[in-house]
N, C-alpha and C. Protein backbone atom coordinates (compact mmCIF):
# COMPACT_ATOMS: atom_id res chain seq x y z
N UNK A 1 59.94 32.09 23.69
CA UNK A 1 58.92 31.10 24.01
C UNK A 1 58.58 30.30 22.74
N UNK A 2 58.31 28.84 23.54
CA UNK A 2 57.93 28.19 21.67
C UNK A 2 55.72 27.45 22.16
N UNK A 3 55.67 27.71 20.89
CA UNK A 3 54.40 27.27 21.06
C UNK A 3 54.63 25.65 20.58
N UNK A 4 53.48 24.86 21.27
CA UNK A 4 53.90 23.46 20.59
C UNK A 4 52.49 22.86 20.72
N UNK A 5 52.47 21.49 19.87
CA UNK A 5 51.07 20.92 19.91
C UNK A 5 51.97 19.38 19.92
N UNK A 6 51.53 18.31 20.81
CA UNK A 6 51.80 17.03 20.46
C UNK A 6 50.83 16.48 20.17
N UNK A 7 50.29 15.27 19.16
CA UNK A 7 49.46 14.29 18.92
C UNK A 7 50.16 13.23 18.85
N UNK A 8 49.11 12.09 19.73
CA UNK A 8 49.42 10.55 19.93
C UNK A 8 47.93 10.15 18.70
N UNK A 9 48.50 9.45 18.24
CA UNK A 9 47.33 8.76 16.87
C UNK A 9 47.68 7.72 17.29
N UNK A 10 46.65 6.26 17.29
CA UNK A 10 46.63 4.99 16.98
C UNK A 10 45.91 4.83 15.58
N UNK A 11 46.28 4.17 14.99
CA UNK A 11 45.71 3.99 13.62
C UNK A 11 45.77 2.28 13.76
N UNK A 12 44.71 1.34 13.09
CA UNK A 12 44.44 0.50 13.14
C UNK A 12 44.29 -0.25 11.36
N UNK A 13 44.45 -1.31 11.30
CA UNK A 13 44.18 -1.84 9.50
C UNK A 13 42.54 -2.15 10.14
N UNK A 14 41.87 -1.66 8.77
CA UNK A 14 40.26 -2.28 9.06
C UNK A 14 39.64 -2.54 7.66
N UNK A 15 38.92 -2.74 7.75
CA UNK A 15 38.28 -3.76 6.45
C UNK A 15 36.86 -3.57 6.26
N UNK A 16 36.29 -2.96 5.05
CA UNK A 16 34.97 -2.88 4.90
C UNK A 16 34.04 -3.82 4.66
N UNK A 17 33.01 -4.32 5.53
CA UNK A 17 32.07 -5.59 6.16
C UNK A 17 31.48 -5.85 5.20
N UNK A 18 30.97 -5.05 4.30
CA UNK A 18 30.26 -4.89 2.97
C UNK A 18 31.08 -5.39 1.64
N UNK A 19 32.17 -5.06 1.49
CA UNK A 19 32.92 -5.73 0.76
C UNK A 19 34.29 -6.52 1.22
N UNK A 20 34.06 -7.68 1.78
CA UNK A 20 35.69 -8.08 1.97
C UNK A 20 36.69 -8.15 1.33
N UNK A 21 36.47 -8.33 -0.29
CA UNK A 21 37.41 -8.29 -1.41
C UNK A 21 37.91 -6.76 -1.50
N UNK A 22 37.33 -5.63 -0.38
CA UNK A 22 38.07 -4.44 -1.11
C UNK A 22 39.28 -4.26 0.32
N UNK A 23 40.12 -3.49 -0.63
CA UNK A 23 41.59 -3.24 -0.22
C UNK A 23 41.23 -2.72 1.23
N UNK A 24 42.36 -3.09 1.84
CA UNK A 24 42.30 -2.66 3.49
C UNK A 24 43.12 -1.66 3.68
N UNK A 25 42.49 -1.03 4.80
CA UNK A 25 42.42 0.34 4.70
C UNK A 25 43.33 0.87 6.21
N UNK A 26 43.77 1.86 6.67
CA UNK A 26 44.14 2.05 7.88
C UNK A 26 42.97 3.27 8.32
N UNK A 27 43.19 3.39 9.75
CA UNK A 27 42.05 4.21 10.28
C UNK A 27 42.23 4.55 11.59
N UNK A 28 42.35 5.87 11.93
CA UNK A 28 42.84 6.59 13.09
C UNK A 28 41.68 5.97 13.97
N UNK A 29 42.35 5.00 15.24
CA UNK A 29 40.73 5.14 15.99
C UNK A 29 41.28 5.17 17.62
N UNK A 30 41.80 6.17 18.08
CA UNK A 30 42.00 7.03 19.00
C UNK A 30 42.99 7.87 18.80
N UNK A 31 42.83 8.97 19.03
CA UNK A 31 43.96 10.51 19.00
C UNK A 31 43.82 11.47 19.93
N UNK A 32 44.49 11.76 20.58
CA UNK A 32 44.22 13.31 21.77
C UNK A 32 45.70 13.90 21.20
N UNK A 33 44.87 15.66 21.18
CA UNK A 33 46.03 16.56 21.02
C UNK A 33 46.24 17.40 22.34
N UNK A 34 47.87 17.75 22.83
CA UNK A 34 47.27 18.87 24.32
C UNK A 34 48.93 19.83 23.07
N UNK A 35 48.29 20.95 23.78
CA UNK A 35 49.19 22.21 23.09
C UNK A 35 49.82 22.86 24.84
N UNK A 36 50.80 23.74 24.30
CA UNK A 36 51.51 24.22 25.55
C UNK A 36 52.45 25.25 24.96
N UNK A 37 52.98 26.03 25.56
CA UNK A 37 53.98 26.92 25.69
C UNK A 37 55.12 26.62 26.33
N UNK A 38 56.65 26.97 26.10
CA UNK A 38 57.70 26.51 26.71
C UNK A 38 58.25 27.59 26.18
N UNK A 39 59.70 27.31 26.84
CA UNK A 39 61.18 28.18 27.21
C UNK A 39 62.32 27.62 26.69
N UNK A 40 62.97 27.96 25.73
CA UNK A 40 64.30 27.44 25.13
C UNK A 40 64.77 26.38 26.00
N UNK A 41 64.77 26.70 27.38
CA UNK A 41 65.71 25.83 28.32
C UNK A 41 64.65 25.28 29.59
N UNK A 42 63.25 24.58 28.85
CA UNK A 42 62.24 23.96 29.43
C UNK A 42 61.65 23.13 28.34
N UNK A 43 62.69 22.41 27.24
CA UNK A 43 62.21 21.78 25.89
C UNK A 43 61.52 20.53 26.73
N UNK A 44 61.88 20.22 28.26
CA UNK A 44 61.53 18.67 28.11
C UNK A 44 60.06 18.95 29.04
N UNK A 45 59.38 20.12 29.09
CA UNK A 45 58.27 19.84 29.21
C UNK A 45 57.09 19.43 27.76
N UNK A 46 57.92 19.20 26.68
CA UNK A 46 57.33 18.46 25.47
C UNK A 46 57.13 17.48 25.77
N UNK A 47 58.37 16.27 26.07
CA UNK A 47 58.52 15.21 26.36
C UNK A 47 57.17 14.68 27.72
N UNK A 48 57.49 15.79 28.49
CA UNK A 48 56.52 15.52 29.40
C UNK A 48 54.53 15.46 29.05
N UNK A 49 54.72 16.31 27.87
CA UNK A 49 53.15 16.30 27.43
C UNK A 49 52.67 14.67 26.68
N UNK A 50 53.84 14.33 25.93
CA UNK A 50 53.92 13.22 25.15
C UNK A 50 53.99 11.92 26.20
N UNK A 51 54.43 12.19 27.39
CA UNK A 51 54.39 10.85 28.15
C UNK A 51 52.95 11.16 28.68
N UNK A 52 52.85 12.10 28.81
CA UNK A 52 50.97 12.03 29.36
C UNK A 52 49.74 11.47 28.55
N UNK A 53 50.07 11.76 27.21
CA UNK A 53 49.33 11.26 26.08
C UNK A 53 49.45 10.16 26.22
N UNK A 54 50.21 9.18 26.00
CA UNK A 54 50.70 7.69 26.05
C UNK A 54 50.23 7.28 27.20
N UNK A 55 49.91 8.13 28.34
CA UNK A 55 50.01 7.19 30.00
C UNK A 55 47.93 7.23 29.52
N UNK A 56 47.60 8.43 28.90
CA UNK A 56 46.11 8.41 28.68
C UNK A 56 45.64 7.51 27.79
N UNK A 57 46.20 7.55 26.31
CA UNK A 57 46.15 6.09 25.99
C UNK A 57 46.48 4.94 26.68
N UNK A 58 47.01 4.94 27.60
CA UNK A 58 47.27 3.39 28.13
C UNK A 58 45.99 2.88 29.21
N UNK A 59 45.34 4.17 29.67
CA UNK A 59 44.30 4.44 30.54
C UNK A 59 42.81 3.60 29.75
N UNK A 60 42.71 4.83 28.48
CA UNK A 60 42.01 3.93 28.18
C UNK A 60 41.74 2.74 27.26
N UNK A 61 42.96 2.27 27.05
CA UNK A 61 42.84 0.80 26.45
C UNK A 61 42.17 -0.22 27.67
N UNK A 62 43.44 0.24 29.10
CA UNK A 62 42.68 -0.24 29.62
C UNK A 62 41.52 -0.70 30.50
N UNK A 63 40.91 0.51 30.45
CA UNK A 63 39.68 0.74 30.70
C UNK A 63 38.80 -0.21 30.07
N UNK A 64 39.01 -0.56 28.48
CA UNK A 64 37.84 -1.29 27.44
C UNK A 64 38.40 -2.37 27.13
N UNK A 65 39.67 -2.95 27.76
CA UNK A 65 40.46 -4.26 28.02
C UNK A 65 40.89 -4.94 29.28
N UNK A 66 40.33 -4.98 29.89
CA UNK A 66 40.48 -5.38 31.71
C UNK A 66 41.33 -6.64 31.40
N UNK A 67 42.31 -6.72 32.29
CA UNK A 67 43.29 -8.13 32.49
C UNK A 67 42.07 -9.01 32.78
N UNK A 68 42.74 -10.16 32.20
CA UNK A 68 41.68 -11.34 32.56
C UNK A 68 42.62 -12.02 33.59
């Protein structure tokens, strides 16, 4: 059995409001981790955790971005 953890990170460039002249910075601003257990010859339920992450990020982008 393998133990596993996937993380989806978005990281964004952002910029401190207080100083605009200072260097820009990157900054994680959404991440979900899901962990799981598998079977030598069940590797692509990884794949399957990692498309869930991505389908949840896609959820809520667009949740706080509605098509215009």
């Amino acid at each position: 059995m393998y133990v596993f953890t996937v993380t989806v990170e978005v990281a964004q460039d952002v910029q401190l409001t207080r100083d605009p002249k200072a260097k820009h910075l990157m900054s994680g601003t959404w991440r979900r981790d899901i962990q799981g257990i598998t079977s030598p010859d069940r590797m692509d339920v990884i794949e399957q955790a990692l498309k869930q992450m991505v389908n949840l990020f896609v959820k809520d982008y667009q949740a706080v971005n509605p098509a215009k």
